[in-house]
N, C-alpha and C. Protein backbone atom coordinates (compact mmCIF):
# COMPACT_ATOMS: atom_id res chain seq x y z
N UNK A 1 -17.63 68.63 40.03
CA UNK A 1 -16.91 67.52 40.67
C UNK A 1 -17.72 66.24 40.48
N UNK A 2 -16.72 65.22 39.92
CA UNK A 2 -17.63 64.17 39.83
C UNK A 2 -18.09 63.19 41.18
N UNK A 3 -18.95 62.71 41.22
CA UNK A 3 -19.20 61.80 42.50
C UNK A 3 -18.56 60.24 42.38
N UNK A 4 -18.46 60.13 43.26
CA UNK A 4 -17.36 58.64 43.95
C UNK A 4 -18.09 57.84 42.92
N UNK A 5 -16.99 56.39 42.38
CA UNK A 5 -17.46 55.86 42.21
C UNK A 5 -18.61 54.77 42.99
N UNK A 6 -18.46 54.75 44.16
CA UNK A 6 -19.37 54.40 44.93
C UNK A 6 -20.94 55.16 45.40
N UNK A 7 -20.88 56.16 44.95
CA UNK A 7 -21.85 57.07 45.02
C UNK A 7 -22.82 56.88 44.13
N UNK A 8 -21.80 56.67 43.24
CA UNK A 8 -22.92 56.49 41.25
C UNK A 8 -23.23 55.22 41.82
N UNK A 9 -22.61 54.22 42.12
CA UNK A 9 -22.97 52.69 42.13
C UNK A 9 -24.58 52.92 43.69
N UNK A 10 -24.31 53.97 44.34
CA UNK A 10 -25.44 53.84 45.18
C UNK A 10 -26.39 54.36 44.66
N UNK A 11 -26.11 55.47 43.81
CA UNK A 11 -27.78 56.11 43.03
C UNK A 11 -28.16 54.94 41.73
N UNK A 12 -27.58 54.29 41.72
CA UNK A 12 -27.94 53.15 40.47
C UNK A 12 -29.07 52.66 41.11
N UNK A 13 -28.50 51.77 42.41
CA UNK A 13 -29.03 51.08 43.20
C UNK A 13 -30.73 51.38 43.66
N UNK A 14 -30.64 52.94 44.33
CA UNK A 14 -31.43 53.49 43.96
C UNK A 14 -32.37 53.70 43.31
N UNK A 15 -31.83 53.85 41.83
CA UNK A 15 -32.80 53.84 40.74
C UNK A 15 -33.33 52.64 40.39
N UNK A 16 -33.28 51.46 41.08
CA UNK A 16 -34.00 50.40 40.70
C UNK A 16 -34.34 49.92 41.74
N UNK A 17 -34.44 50.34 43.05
CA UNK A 17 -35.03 49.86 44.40
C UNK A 17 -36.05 51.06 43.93
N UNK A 18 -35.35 52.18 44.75
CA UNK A 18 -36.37 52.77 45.53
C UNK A 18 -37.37 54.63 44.59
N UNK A 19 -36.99 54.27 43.51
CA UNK A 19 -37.04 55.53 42.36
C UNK A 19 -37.76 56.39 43.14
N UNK A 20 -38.96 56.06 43.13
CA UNK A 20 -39.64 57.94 44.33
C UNK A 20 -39.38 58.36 45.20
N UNK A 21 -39.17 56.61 46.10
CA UNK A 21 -39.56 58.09 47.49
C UNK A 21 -38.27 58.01 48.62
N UNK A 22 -36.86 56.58 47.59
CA UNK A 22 -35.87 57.12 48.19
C UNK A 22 -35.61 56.87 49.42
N UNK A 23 -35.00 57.77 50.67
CA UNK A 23 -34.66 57.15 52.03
C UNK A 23 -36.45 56.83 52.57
N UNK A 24 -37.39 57.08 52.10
CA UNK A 24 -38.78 57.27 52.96
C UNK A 24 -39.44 56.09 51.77
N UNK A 25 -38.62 55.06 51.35
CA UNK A 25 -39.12 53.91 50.40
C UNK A 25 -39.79 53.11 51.47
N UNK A 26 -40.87 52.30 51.27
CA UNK A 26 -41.62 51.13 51.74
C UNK A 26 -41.81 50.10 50.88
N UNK A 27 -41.69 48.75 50.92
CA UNK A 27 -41.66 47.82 49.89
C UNK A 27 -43.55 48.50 49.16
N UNK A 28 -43.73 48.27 48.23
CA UNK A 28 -45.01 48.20 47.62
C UNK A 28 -45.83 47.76 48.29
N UNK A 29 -46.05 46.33 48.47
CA UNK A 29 -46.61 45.31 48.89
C UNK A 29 -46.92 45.53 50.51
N UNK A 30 -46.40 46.71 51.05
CA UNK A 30 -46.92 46.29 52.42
C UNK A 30 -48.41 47.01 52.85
N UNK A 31 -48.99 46.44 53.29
CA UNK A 31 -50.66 46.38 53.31
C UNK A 31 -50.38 47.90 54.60
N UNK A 32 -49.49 47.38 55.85
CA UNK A 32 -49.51 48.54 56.64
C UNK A 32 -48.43 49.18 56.59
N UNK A 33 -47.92 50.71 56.36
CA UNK A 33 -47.18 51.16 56.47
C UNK A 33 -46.50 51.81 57.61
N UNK A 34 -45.52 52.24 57.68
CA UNK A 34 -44.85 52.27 59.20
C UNK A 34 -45.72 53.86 59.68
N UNK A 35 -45.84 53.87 61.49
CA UNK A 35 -46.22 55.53 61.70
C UNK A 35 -45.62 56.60 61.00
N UNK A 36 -44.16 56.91 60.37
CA UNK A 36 -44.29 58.07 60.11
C UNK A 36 -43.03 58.19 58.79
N UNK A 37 -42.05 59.14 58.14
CA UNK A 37 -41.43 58.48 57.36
C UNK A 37 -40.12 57.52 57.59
N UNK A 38 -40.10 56.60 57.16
CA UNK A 38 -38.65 55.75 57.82
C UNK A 38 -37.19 56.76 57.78
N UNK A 39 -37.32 57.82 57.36
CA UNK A 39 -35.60 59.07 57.45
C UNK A 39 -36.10 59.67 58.52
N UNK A 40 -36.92 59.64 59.28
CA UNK A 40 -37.45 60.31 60.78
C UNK A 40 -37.68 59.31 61.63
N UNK A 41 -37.70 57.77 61.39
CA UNK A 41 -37.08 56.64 62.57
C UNK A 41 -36.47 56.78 63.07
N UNK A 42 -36.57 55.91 63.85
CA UNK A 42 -35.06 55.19 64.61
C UNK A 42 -35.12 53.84 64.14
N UNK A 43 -34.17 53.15 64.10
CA UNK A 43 -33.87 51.81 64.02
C UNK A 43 -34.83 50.87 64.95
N UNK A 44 -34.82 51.23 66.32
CA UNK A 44 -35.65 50.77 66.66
C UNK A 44 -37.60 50.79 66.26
N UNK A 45 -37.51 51.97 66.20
CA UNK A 45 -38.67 52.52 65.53
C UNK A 45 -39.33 51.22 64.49
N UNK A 46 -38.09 51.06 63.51
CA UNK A 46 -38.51 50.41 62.42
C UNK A 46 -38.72 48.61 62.66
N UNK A 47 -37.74 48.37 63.93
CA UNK A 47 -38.05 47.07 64.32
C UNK A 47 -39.51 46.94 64.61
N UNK A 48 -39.82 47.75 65.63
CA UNK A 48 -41.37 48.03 66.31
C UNK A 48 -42.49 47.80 65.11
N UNK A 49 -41.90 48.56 64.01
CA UNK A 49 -42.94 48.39 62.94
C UNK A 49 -43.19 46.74 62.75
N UNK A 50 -41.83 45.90 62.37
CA UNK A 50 -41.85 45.22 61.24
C UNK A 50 -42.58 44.33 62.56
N UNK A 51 -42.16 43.99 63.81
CA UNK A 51 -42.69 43.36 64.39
C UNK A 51 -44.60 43.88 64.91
N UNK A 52 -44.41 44.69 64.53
CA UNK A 52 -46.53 45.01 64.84
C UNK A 52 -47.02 44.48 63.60
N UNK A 53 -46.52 43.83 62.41
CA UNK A 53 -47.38 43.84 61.13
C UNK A 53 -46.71 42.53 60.29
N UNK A 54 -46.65 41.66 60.64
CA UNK A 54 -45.95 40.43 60.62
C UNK A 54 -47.14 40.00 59.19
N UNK A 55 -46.97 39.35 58.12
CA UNK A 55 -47.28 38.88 57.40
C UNK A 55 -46.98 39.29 56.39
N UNK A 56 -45.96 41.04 56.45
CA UNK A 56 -46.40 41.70 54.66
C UNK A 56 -44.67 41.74 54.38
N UNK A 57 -44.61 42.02 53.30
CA UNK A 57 -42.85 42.54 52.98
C UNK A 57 -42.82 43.87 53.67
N UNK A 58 -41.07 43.83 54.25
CA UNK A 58 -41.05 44.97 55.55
C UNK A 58 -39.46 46.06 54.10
N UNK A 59 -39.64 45.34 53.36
CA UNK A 59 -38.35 46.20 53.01
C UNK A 59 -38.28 47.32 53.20
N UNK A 60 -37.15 48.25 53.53
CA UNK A 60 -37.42 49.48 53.63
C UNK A 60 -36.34 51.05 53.22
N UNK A 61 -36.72 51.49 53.09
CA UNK A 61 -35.56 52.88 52.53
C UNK A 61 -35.07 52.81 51.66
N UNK A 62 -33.93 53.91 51.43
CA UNK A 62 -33.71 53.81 49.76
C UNK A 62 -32.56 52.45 49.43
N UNK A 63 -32.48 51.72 49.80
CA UNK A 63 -31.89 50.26 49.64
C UNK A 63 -32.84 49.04 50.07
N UNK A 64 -34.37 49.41 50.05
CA UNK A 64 -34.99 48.54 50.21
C UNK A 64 -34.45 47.20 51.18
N UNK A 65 -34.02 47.75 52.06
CA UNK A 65 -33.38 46.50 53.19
C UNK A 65 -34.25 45.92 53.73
N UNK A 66 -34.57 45.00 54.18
CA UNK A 66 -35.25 43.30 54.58
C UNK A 66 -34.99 43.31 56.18
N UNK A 67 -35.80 42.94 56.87
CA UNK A 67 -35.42 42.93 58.26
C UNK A 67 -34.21 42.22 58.75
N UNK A 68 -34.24 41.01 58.11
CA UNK A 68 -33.11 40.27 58.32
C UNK A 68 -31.36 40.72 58.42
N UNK A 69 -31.68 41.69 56.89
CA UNK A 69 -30.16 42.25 56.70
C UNK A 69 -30.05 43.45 57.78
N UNK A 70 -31.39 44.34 57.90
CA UNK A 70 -31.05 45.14 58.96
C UNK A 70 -30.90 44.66 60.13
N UNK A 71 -30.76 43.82 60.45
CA UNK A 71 -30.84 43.35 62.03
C UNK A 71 -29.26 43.03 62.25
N UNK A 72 -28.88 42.05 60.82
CA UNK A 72 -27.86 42.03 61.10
C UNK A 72 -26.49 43.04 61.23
N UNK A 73 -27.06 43.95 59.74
CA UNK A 73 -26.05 45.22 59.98
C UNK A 73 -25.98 46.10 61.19
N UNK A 74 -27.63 46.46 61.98
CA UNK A 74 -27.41 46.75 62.77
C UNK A 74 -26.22 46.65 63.94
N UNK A 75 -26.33 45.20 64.26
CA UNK A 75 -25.50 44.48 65.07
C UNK A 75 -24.01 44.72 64.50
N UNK A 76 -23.39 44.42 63.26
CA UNK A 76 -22.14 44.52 62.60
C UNK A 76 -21.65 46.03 62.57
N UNK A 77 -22.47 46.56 62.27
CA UNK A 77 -22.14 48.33 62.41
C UNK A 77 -22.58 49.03 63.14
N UNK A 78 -22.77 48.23 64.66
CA UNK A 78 -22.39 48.83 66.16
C UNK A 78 -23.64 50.27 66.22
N UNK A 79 -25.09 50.23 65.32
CA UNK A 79 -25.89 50.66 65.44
C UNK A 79 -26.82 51.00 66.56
N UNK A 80 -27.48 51.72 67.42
CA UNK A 80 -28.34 51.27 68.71
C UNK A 80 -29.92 51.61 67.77
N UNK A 81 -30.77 50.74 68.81
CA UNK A 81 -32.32 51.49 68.81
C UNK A 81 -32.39 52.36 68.28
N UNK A 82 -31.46 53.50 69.00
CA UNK A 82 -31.82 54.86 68.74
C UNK A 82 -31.41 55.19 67.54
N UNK A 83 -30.75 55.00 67.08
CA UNK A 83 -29.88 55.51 65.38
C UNK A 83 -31.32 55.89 64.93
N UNK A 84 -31.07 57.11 64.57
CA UNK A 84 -31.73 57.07 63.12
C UNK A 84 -31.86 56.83 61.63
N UNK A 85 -32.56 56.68 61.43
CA UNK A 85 -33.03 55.58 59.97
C UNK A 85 -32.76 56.49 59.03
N UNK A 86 -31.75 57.55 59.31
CA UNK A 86 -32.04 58.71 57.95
C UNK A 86 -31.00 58.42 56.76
N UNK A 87 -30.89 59.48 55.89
CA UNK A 87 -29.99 59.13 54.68
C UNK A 87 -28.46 58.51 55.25
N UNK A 88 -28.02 59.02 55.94
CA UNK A 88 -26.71 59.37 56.61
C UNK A 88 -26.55 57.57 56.98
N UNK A 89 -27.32 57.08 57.84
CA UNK A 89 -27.31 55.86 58.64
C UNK A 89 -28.17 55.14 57.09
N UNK A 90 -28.61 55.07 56.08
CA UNK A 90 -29.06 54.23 55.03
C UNK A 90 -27.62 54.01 54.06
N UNK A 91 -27.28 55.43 53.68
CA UNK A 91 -25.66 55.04 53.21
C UNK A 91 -24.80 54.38 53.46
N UNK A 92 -24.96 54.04 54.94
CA UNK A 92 -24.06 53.19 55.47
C UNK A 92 -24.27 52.14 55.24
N UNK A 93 -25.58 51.94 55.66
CA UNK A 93 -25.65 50.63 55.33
C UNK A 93 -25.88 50.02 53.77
N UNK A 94 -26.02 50.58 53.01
CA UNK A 94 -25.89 50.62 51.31
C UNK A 94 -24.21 50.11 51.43
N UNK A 95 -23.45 51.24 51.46
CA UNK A 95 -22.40 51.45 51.04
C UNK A 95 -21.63 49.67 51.90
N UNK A 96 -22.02 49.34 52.93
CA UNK A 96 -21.67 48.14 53.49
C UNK A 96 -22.06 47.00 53.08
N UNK A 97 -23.10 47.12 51.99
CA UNK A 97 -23.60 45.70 50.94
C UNK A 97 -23.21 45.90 50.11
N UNK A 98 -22.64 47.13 49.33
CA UNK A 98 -21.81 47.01 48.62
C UNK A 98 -20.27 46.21 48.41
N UNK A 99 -19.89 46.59 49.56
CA UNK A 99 -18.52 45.95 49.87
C UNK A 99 -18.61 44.71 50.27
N UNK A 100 -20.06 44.10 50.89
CA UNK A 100 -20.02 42.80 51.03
C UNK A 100 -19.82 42.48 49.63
N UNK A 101 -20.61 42.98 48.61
CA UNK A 101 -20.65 42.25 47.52
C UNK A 101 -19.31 42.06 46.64
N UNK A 102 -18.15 42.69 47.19
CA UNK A 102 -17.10 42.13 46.60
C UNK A 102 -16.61 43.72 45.87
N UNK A 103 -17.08 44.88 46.41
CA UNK A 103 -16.27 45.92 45.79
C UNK A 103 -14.62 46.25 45.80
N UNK A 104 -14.46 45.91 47.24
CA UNK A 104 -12.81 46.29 46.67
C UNK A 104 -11.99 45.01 46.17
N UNK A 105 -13.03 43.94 45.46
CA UNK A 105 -12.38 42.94 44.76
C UNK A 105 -12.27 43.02 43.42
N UNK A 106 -13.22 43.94 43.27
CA UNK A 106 -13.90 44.43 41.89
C UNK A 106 -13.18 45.72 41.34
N UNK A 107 -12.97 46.25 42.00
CA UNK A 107 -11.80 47.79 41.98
C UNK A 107 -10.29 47.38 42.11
N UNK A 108 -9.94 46.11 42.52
CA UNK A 108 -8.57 45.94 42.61
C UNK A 108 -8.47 44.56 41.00
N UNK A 109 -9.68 44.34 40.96
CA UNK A 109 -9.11 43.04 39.79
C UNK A 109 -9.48 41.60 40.19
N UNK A 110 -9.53 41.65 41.11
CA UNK A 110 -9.97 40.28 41.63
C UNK A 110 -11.34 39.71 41.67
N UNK A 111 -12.16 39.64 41.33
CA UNK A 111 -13.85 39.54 40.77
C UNK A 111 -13.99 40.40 39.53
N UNK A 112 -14.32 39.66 38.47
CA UNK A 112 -14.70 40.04 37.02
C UNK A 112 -16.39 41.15 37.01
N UNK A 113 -16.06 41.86 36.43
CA UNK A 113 -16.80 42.72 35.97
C UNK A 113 -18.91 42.30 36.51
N UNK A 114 -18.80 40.78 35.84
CA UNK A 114 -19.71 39.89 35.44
C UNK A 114 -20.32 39.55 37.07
N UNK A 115 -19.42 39.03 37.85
CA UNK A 115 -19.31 38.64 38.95
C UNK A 115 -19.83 39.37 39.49
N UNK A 116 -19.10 40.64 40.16
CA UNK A 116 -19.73 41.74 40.32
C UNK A 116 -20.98 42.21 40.64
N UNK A 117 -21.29 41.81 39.25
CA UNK A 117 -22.86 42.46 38.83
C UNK A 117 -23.81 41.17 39.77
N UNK A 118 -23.75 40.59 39.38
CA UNK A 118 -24.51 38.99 39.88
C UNK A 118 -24.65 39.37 41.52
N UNK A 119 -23.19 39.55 42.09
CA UNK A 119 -23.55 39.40 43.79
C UNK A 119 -23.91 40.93 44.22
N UNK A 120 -24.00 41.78 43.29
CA UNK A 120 -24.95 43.09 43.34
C UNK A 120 -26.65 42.44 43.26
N UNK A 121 -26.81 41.94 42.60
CA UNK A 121 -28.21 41.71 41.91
C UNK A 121 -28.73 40.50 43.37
N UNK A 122 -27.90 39.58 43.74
CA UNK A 122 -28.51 38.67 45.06
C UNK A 122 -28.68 39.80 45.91
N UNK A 123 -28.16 40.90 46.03
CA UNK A 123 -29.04 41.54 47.15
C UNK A 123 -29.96 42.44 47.61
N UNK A 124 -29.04 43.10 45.53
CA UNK A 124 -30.61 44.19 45.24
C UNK A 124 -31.50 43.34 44.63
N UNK A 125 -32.58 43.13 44.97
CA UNK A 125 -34.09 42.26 43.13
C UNK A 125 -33.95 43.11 42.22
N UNK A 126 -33.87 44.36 42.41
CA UNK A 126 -34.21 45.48 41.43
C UNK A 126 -32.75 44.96 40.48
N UNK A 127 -31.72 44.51 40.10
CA UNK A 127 -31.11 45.01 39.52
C UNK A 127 -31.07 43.23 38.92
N UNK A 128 -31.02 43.39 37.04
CA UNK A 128 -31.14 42.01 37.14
C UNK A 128 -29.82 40.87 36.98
N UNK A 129 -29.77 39.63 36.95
CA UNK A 129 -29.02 38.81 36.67
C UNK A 129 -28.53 38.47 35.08
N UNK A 130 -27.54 38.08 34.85
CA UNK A 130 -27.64 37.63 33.18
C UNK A 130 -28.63 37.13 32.61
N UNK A 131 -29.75 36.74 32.75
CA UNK A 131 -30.43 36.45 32.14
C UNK A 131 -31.30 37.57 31.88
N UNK A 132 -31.32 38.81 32.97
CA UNK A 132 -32.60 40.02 32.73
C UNK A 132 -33.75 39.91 33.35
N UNK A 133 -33.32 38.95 34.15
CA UNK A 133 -34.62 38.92 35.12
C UNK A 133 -33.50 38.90 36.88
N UNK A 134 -34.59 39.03 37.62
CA UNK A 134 -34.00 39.53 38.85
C UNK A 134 -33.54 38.25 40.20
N UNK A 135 -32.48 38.52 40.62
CA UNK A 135 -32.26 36.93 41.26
C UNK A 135 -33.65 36.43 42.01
N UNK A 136 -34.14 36.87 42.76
CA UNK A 136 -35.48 36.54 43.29
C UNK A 136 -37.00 36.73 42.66
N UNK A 137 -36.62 36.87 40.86
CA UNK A 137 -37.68 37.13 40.44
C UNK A 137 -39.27 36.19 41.14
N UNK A 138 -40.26 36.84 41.08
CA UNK A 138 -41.31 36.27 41.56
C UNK A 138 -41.81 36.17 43.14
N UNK A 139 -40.61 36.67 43.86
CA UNK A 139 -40.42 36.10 45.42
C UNK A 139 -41.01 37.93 45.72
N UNK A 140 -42.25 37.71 46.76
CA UNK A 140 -42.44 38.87 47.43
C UNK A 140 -43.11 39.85 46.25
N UNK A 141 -43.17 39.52 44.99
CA UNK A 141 -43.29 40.73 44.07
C UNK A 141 -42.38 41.12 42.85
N UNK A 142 -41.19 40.26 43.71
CA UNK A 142 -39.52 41.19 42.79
C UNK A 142 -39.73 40.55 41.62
N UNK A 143 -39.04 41.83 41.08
CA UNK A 143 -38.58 41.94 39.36
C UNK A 143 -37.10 42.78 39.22
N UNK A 144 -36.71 42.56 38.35
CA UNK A 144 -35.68 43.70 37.65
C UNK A 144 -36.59 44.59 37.44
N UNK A 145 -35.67 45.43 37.85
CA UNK A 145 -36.63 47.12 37.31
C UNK A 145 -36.08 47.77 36.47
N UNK A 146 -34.87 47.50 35.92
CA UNK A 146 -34.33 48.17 34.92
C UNK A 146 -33.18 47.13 34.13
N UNK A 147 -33.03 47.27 32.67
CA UNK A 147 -33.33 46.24 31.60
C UNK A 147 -31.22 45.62 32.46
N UNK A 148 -30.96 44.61 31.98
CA UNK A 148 -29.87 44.32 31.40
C UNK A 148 -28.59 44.99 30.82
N UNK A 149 -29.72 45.67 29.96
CA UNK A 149 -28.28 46.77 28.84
C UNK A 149 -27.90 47.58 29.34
N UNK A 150 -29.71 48.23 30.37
CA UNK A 150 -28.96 49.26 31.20
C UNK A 150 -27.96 49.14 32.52
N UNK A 151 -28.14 48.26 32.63
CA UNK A 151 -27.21 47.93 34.05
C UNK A 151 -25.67 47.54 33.40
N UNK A 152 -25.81 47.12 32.61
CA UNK A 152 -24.24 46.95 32.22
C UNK A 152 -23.63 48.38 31.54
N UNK A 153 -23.78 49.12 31.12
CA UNK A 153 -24.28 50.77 30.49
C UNK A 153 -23.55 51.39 31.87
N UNK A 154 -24.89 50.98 32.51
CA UNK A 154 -24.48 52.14 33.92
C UNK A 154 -22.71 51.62 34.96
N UNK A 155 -23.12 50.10 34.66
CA UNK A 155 -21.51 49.85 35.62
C UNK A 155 -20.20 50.46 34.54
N UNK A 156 -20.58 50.21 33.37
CA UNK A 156 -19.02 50.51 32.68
C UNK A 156 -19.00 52.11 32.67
N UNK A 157 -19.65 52.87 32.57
CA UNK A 157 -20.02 54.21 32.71
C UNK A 157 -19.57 55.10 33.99
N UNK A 158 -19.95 53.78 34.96
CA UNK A 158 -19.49 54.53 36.58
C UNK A 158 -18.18 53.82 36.49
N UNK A 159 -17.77 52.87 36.01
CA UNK A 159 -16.16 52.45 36.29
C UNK A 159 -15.37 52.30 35.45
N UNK A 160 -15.62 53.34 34.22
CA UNK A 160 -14.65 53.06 33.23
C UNK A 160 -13.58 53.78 33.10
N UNK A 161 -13.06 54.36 33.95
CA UNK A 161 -11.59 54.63 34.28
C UNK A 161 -11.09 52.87 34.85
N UNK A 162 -11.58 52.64 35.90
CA UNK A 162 -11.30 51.44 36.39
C UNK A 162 -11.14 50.11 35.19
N UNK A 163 -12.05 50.06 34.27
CA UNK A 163 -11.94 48.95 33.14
C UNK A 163 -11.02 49.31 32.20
N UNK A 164 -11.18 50.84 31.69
CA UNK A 164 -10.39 51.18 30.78
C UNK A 164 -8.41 50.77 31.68
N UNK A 165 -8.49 50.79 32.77
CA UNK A 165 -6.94 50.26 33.00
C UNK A 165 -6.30 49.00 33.07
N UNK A 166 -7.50 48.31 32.62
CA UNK A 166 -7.72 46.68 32.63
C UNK A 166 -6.82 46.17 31.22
């Protein structure tokens, strides 16, 4: 059985955030890492962190999320403290920046292929912009982590039933 197209579009994502270690990802760069793995948090848990260690990049899990966006999704997707931070509650919130980014505009025709890719890439770094470098290249560390060819490769690949009806 093949997996959703939204599924492939989240292990992409994946593969250029968080390649090892996945829902238990920590940005690189952070000097302190959280007490224990972030898929055995809580949401709150992970606030507690980002606020005890204020100076380093807090991104975290396998969508490398930013405190900012988690705070807000939290709030938007009716999350508590307590939630846990595991795969289940990271999907969600993946799968909900996805759709910010314009997926069912992109599946119905209405945002170009190109487009697409671009307001994918403002929210992942890992994934790059037309040019092959990453929208925030330089900021915090970020780079594209995987080339151009491959990212366009991998979207027509995961949606080419969808293009091929174009």
């Amino acid at each position: 059985l093949n997996a959703s197209a939204m599924d492939q579009l989240l292990t992409l994502i994946h593969r250029a955030e968080s390649p090892h270690l996945g829902y238990d990802s920590v940005h690189g760069r952070a000097r302190i890492e959280p007490p224990s793995r972030p898929s055995q948090m809580t949401i709150g848990g992970i606030f507690d962190w980002i606020e005890k260690t204020p100076d380093q990049p807090h991104a975290i899990g396998r969508y490398q999320v930013i405190p900012k966006t988690l705070a807000r999704l939290t709030q938007a997707l009716g999350l508590k403290r307590s939630t846990r931070f595991d795969g289940r509650t990271q999907d969600l919130i993946g799968r909900h920046l996805v759709a910010e980014a314009g997926y069912a505009g992109f599946i119905n025709g209405r945002i170009s292929r190109k487009e697409f890719m671009r307001n994918l890439a403002k929210v992942w770094a890992g994934l790059p912009t037309a040019n092959g470098r990453s929208y925030y290249d330089g900021y915090a560390g970020n780079k594209a982590t995987i080339s151009r060819a491959s990212y366009e490769r991998a979207i027509a690949r995961i949606f080419s039933e969808r293009l091929a009806a174009k």
